[in-house]
N, C-alpha and C. Protein backbone atom coordinates (compact mmCIF):
# COMPACT_ATOMS: atom_id res chain seq x y z
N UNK A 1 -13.16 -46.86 108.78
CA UNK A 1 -14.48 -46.37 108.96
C UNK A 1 -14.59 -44.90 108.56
N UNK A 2 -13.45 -44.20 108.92
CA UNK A 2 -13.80 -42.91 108.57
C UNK A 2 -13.73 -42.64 107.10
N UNK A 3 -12.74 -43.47 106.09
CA UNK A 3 -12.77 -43.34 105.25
C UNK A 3 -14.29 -43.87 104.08
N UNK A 4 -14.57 -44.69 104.55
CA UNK A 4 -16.35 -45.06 104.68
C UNK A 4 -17.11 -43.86 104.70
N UNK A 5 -17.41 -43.44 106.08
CA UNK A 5 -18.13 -42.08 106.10
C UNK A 5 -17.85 -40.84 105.34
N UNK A 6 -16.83 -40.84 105.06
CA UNK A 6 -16.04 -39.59 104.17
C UNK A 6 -16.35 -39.71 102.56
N UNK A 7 -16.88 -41.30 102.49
CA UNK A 7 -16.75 -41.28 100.48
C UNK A 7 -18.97 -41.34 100.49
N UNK A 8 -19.29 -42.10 101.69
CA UNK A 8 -20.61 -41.78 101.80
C UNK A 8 -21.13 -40.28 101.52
N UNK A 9 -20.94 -39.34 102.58
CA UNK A 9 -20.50 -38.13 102.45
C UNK A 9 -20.74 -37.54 101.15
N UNK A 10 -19.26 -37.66 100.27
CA UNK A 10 -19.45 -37.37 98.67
C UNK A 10 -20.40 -37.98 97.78
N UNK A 11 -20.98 -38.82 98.28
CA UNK A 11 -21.70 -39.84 97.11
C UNK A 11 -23.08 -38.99 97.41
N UNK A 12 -23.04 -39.00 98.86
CA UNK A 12 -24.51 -38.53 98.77
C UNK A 12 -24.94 -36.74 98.37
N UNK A 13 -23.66 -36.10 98.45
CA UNK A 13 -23.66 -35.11 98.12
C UNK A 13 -23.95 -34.39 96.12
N UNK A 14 -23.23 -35.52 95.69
CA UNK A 14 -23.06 -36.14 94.36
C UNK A 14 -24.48 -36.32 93.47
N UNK A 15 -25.30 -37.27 94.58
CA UNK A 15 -26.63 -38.04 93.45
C UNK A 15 -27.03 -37.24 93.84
N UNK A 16 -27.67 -36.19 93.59
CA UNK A 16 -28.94 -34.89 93.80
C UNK A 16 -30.13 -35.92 92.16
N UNK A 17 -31.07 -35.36 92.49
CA UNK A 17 -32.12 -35.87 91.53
C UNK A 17 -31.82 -35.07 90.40
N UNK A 18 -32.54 -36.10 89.03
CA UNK A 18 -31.75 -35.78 87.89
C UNK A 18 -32.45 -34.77 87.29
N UNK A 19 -33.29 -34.01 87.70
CA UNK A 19 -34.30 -32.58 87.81
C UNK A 19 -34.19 -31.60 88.26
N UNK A 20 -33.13 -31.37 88.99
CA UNK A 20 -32.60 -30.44 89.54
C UNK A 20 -31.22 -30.45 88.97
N UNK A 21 -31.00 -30.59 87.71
CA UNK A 21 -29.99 -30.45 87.18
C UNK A 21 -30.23 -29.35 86.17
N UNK A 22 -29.50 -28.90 85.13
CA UNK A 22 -29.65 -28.19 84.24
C UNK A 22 -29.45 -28.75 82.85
N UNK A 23 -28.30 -29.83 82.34
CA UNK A 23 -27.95 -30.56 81.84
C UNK A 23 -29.35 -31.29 80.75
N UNK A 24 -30.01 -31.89 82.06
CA UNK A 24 -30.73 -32.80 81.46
C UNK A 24 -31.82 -32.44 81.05
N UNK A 25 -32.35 -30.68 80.80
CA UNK A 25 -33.15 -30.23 80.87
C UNK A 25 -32.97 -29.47 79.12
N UNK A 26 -31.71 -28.79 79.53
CA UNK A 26 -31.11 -28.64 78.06
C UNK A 26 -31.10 -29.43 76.99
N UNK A 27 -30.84 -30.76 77.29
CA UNK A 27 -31.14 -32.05 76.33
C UNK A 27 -32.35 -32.08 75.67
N UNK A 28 -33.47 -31.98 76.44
CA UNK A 28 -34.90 -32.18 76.56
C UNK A 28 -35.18 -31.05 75.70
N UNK A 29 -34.42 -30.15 75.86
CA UNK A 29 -35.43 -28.86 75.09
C UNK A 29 -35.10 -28.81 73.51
N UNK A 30 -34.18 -29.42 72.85
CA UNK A 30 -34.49 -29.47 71.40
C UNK A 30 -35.11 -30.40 70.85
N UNK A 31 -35.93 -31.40 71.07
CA UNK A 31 -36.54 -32.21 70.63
C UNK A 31 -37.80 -32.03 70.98
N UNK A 32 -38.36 -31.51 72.48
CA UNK A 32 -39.33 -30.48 72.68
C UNK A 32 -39.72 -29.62 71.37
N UNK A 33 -38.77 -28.95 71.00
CA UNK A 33 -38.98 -27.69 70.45
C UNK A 33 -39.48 -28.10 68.91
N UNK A 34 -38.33 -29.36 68.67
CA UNK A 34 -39.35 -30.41 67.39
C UNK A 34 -40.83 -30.69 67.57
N UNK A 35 -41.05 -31.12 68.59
CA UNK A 35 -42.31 -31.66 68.73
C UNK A 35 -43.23 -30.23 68.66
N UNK A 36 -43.11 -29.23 69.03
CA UNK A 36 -43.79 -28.45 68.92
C UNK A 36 -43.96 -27.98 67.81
N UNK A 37 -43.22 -27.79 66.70
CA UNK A 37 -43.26 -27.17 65.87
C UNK A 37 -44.06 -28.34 65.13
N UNK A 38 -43.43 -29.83 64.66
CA UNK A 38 -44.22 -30.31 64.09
C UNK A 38 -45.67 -30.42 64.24
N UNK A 39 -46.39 -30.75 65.47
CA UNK A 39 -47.29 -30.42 65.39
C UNK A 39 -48.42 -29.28 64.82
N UNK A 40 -47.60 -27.73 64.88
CA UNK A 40 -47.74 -26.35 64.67
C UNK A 40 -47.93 -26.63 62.95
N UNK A 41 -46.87 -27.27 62.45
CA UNK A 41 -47.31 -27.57 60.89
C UNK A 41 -48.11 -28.48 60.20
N UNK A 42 -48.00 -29.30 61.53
CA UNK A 42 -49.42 -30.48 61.37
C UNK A 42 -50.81 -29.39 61.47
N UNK A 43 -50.87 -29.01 62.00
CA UNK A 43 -52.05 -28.08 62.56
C UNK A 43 -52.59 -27.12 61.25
N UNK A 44 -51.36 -26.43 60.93
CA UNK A 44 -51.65 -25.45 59.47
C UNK A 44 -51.86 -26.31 58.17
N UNK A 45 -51.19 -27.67 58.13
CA UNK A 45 -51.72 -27.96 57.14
C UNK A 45 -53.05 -28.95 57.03
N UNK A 46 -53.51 -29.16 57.96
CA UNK A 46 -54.92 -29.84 58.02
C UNK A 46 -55.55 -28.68 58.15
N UNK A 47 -55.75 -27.39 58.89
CA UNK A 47 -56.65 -26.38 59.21
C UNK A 47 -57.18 -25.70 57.81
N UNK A 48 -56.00 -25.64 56.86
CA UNK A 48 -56.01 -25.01 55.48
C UNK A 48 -56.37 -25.14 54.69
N UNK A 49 -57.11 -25.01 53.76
CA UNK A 49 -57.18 -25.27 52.26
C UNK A 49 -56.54 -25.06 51.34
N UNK A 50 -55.22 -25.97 50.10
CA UNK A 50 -54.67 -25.87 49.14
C UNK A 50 -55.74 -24.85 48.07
N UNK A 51 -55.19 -23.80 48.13
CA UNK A 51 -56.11 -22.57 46.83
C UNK A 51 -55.37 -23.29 45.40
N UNK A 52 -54.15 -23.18 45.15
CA UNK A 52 -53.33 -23.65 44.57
C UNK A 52 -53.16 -25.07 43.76
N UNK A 53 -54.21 -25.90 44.06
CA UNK A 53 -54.14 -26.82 44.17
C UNK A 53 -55.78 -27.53 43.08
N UNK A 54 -55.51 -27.63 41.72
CA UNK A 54 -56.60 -28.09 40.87
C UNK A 54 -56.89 -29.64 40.94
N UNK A 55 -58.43 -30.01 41.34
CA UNK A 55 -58.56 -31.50 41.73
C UNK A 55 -58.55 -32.25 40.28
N UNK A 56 -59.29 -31.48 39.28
CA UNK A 56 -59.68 -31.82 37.72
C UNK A 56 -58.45 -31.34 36.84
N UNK A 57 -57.31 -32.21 36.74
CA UNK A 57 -56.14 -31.01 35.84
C UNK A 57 -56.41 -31.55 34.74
N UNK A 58 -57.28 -32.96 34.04
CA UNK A 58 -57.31 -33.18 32.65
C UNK A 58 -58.57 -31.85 31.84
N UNK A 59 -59.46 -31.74 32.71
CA UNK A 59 -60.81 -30.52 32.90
C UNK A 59 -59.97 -29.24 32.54
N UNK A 60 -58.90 -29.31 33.52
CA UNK A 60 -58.55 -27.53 33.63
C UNK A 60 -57.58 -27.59 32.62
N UNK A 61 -56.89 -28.76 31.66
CA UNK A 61 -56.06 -28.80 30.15
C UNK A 61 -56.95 -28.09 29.34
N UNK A 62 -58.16 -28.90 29.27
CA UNK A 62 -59.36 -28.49 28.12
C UNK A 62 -59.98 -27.35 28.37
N UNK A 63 -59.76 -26.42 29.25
CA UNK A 63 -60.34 -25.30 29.05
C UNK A 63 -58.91 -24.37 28.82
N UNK A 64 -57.94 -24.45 29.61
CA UNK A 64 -56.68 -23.63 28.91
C UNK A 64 -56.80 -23.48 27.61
N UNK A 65 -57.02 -24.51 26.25
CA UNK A 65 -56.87 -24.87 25.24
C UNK A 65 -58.27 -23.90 24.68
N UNK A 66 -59.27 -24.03 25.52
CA UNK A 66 -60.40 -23.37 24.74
C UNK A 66 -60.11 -21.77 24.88
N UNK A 67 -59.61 -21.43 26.12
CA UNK A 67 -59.08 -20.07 26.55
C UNK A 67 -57.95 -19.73 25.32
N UNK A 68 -57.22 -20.54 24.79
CA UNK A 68 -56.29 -20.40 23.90
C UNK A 68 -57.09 -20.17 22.71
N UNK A 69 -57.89 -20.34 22.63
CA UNK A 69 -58.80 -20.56 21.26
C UNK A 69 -59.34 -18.93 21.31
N UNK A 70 -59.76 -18.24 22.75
CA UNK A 70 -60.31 -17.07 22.85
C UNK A 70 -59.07 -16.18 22.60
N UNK A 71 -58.07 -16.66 23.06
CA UNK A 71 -57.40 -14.95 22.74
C UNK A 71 -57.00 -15.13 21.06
N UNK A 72 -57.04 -15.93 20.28
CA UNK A 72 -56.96 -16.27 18.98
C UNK A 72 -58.00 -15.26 18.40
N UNK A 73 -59.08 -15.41 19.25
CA UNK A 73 -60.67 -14.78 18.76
C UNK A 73 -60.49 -13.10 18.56
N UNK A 74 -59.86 -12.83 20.17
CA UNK A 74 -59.41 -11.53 20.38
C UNK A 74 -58.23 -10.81 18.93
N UNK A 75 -57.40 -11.63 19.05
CA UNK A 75 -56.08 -11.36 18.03
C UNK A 75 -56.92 -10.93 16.60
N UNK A 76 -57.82 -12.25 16.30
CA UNK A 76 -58.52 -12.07 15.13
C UNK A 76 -59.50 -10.81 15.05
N UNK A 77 -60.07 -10.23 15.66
CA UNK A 77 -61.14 -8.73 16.30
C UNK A 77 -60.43 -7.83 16.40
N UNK A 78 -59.22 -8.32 16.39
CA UNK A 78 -58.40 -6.65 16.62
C UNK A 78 -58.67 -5.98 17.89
N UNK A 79 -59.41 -6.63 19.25
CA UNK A 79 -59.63 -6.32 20.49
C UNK A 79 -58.09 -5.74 21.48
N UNK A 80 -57.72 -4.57 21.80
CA UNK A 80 -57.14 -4.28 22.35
C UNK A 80 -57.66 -3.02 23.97
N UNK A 81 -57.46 -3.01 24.95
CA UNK A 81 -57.78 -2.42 26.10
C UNK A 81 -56.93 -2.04 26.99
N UNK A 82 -56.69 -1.29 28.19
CA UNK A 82 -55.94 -0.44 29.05
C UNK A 82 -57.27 -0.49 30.07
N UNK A 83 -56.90 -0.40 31.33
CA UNK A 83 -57.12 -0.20 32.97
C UNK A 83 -56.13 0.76 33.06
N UNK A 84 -57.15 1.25 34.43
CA UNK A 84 -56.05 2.35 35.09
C UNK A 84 -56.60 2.43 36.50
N UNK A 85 -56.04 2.51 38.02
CA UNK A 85 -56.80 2.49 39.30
C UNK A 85 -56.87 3.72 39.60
N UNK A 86 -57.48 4.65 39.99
CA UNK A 86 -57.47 6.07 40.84
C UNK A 86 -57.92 5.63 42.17
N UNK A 87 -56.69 5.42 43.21
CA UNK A 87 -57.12 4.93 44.10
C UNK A 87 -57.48 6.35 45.50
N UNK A 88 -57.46 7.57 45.09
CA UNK A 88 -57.87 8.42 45.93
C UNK A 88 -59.76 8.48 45.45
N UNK A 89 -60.16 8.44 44.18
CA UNK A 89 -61.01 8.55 43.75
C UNK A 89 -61.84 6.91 44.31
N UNK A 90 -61.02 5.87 43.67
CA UNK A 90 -61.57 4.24 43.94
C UNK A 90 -62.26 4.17 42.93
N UNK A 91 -62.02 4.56 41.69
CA UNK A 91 -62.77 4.37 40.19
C UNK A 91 -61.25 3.54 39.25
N UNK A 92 -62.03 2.67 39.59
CA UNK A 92 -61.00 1.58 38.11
C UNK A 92 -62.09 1.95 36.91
N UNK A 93 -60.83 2.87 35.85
CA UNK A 93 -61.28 2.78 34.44
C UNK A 93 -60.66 2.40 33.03
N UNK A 94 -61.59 2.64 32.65
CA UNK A 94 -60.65 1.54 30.95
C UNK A 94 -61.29 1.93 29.87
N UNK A 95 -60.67 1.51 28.67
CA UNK A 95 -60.58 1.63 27.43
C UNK A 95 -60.35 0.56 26.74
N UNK A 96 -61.55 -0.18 26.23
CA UNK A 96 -61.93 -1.34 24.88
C UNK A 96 -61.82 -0.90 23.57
N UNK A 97 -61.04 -1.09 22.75
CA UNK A 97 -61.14 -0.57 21.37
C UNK A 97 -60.69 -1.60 20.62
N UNK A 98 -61.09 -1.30 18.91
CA UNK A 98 -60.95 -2.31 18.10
C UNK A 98 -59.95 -1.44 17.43
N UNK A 99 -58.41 -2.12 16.70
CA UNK A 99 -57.61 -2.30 16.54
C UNK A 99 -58.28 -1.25 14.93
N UNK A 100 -57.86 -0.27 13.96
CA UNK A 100 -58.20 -0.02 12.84
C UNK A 100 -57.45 -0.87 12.07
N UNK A 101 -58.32 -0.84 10.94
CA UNK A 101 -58.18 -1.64 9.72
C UNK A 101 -59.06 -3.47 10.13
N UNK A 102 -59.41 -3.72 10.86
CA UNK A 102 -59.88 -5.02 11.12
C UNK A 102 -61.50 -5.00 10.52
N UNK A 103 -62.27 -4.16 10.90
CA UNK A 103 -63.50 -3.82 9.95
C UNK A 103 -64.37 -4.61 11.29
N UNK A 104 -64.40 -4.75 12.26
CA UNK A 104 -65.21 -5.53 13.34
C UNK A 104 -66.08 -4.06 14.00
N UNK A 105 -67.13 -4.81 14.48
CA UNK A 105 -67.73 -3.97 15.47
C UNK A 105 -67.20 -3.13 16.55
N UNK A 106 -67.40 -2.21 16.46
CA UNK A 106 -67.33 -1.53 17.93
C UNK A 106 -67.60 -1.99 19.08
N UNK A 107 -67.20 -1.84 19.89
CA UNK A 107 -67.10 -2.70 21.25
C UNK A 107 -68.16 -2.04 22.21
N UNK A 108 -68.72 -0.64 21.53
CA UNK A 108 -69.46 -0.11 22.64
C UNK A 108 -70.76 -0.51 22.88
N UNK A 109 -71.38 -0.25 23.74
CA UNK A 109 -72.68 -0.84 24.44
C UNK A 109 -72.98 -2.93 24.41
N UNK A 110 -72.09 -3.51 24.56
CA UNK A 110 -71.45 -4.41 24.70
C UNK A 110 -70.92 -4.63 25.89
N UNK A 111 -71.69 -5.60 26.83
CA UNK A 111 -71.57 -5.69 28.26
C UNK A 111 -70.52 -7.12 28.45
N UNK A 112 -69.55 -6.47 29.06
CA UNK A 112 -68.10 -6.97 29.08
C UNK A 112 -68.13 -7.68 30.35
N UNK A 113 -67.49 -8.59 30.89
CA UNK A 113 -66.93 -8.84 32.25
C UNK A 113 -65.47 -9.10 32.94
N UNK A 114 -65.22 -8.09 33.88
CA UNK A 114 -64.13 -8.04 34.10
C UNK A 114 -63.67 -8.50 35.34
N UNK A 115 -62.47 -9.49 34.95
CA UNK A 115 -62.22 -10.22 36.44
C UNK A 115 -61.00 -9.68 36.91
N UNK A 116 -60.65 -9.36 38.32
CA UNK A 116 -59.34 -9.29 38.99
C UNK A 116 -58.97 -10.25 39.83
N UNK A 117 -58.13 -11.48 39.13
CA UNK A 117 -57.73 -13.02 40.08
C UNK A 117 -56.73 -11.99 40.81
N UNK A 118 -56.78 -12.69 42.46
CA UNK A 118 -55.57 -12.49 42.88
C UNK A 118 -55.13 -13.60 43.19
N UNK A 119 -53.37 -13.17 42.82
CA UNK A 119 -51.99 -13.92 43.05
C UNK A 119 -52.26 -15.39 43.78
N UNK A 120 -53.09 -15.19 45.06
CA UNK A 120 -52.71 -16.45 46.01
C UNK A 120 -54.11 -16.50 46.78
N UNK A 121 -54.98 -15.54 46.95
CA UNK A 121 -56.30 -15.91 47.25
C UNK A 121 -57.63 -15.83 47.36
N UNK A 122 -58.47 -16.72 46.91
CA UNK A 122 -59.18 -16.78 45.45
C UNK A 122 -60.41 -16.15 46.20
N UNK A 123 -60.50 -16.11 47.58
CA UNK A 123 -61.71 -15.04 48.47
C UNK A 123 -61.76 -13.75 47.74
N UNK A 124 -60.54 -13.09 47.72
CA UNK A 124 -60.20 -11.31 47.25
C UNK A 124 -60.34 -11.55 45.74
N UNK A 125 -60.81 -12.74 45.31
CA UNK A 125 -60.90 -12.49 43.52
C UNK A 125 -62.04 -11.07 43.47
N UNK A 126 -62.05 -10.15 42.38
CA UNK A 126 -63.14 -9.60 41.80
C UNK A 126 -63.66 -9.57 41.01
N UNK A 127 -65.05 -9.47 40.55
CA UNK A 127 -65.60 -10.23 39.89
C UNK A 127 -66.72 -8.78 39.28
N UNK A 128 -66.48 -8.38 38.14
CA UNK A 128 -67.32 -6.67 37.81
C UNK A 128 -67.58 -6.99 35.85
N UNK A 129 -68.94 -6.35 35.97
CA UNK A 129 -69.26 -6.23 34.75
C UNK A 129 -69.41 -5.18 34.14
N UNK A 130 -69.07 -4.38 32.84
CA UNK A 130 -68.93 -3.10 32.61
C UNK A 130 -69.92 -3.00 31.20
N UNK A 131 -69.90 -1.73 30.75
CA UNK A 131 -70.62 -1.05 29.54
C UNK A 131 -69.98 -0.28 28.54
N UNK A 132 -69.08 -0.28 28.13
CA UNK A 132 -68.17 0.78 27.42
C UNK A 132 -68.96 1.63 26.62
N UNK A 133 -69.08 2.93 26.75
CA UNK A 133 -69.58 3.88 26.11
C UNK A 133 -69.48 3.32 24.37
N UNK A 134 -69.53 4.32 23.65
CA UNK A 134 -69.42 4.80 22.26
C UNK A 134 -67.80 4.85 22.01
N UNK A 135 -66.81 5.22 22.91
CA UNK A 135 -65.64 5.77 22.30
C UNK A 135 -64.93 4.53 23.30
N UNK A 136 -65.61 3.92 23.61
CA UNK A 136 -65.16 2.35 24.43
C UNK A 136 -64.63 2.44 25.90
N UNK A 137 -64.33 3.18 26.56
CA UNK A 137 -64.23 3.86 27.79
C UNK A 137 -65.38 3.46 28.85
N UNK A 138 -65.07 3.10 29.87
CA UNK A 138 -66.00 2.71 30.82
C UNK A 138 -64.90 2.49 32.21
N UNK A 139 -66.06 2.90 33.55
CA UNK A 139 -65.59 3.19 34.94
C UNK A 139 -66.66 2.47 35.64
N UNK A 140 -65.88 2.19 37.17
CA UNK A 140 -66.86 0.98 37.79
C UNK A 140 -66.22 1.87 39.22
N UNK A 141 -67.00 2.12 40.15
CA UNK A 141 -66.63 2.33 41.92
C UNK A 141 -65.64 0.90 42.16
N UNK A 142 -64.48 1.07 42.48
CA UNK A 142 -63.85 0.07 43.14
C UNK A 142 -62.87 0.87 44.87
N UNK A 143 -63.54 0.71 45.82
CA UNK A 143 -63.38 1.21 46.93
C UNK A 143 -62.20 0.99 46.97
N UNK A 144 -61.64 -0.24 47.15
CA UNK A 144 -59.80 -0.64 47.43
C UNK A 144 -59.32 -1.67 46.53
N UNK A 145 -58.18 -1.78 46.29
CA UNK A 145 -57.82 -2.23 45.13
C UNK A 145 -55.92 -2.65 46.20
N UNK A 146 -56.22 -3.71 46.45
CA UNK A 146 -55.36 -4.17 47.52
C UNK A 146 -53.98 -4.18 46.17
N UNK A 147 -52.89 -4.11 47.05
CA UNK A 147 -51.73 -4.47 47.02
C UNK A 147 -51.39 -5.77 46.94
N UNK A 148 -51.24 -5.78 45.16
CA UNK A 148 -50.87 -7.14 44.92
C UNK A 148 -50.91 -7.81 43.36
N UNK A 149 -50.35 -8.53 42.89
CA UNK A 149 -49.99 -9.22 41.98
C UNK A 149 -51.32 -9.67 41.17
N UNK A 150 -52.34 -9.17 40.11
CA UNK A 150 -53.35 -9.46 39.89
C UNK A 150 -53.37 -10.02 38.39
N UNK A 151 -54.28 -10.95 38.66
CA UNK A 151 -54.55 -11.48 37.07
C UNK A 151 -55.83 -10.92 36.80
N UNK A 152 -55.47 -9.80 35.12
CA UNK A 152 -56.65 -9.26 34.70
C UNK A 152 -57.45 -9.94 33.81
N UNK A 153 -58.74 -10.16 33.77
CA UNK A 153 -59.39 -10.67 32.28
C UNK A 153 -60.70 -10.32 32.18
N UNK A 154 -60.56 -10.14 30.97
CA UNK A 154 -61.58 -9.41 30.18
C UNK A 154 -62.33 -9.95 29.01
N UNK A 155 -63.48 -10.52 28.91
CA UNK A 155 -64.29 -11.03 28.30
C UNK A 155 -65.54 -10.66 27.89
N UNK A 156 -66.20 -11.13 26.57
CA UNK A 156 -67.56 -10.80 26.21
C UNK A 156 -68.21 -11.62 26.80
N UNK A 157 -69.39 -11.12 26.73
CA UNK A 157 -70.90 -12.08 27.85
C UNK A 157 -70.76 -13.26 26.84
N UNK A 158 -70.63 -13.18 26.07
CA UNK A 158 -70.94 -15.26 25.34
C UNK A 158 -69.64 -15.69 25.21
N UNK A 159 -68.20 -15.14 25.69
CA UNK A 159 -67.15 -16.00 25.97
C UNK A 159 -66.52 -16.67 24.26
N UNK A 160 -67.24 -15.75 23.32
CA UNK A 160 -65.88 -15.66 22.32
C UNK A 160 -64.92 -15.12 22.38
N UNK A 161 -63.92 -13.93 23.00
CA UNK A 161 -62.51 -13.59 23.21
C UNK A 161 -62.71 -13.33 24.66
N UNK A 162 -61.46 -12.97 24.89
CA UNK A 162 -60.76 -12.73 26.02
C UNK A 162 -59.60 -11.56 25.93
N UNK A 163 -59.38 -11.20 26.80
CA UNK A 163 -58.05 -10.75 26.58
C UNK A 163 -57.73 -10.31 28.66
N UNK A 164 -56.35 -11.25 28.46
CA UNK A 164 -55.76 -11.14 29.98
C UNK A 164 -54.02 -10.71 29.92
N UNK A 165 -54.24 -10.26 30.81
CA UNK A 165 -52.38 -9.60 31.31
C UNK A 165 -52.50 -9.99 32.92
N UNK A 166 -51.41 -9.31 33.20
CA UNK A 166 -50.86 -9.49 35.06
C UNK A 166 -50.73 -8.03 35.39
N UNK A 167 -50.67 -7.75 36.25
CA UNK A 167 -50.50 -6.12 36.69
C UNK A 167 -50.57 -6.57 38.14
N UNK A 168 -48.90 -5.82 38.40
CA UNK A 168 -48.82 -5.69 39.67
C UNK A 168 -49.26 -4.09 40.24
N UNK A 169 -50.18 -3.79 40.87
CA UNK A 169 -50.86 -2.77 41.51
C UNK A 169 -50.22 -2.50 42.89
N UNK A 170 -49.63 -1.48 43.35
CA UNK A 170 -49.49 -0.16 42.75
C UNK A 170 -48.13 0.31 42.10
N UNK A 171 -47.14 -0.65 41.82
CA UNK A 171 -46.17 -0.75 41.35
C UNK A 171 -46.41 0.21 39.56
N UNK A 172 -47.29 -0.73 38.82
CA UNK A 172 -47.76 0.10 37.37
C UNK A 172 -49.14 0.49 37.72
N UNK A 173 -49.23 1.91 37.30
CA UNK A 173 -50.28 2.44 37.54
C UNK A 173 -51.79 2.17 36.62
N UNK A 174 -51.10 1.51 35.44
CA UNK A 174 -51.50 1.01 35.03
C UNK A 174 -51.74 -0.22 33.45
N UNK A 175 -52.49 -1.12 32.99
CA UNK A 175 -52.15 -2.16 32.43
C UNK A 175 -52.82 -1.91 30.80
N UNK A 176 -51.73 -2.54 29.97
CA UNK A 176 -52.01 -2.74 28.77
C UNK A 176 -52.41 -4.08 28.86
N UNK A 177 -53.84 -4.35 27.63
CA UNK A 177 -54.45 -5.83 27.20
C UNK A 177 -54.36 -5.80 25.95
N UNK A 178 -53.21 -6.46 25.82
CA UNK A 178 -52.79 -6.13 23.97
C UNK A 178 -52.81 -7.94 23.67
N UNK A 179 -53.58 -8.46 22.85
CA UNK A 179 -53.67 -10.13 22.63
C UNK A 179 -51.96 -10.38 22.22
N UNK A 180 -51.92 -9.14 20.98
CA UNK A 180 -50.52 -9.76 20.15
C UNK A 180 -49.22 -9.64 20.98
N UNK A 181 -49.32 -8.78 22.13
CA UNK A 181 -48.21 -8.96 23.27
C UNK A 181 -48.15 -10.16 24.04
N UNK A 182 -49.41 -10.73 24.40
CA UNK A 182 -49.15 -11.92 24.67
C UNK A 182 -48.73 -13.29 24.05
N UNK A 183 -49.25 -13.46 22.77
CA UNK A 183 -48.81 -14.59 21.88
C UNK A 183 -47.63 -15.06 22.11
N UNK A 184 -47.29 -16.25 22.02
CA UNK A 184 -45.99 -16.41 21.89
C UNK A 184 -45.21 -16.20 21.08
N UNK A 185 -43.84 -16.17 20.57
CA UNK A 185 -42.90 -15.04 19.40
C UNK A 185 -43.32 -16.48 18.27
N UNK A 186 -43.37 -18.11 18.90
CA UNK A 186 -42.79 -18.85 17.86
C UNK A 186 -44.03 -19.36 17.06
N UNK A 187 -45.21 -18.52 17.07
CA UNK A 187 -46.41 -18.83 16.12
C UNK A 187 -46.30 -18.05 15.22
């Protein structure tokens, strides 16, 4: 009997509830910690909108190709240009000129439009139209000019040339739009 009461004793000392352990709690918490997170990425990617992400890519072939056709236009005009940011001032300015020896018009009084895509989101795009003087030079108020990876382009109001580069801001102070730098070497 006593040996009875003595293993009772341990047994009951033994089963404590399985919640008042530490063990089983530790177990619980990495698969917890899955569940949380998946959800957390369930969450960001329904809440979000793909920027990145073109619904029309046979649409957006045929205009690459027509865009290809514009800097051809540019190359052929002898269209070459420079940006520059003064960001204490907040005047983005530039310089449109025609290439000598091409025999094309002057670029001045010729209302241009100039876009700044950014890198990753398409809210902060900017979107500015300019006038280039006589000597092709023209300035626009641009208050801030964020930090970041920008796609420049530059176009006439009826969308015969173009001419685009990348400029990372404030890294280069500022960007050359040269068509024949962009071409590829094997045309």
């Amino acid at each position: 009997m006593k040996n009875q009461a003595h293993s009772m004793t341990t047994l009951s000392a033994v089963s404590t509830p399985w919640y008042t352990q530490r063990w089983p709690w530790f177990l619980i918490l990495g698969p917890l910690v899955v569940v949380v997170a998946a959800s957390y990425t369930g969450w960001l990617a329904f809440s979000r909108q793909d920027a990145l992400v073109e619904d029309d890519y046979y649409k957006e072939g045929n205009a690459i190709n027509q865009d290809l056709r514009r800097d051809e236009e540019a190359i052929r005009r002898g269209i070459v240009g420079n940006l520059r940011y003064d960001a204490v001032q907040g005047v983005l300015s530039g310089n449109m000129r025609n290439i000598a020896g091409h025999g094309t018009a002057p670029l001045a009084d010729h209302r241009l439009r100039l876009r700044l895509v950014h890198s990753t989101l398409p809210e902060k795009d900017i979107d500015l139209f300019v006038l280039p003087n006589v000597q092709g030079n023209f300035s626009v108020h641009l208050p801030l000019l964020e930090m970041a990876r920008w796609q420049i382009l530059i176009e006439d109001a009826q969308h015969d040339w173009r001419l685009h580069s990348t400029w990372n801001w404030p890294r280069q102070r500022s960007v050359d739009l040269n068509p024949l730098a962009m071409k590829p070497a094997d045309d």
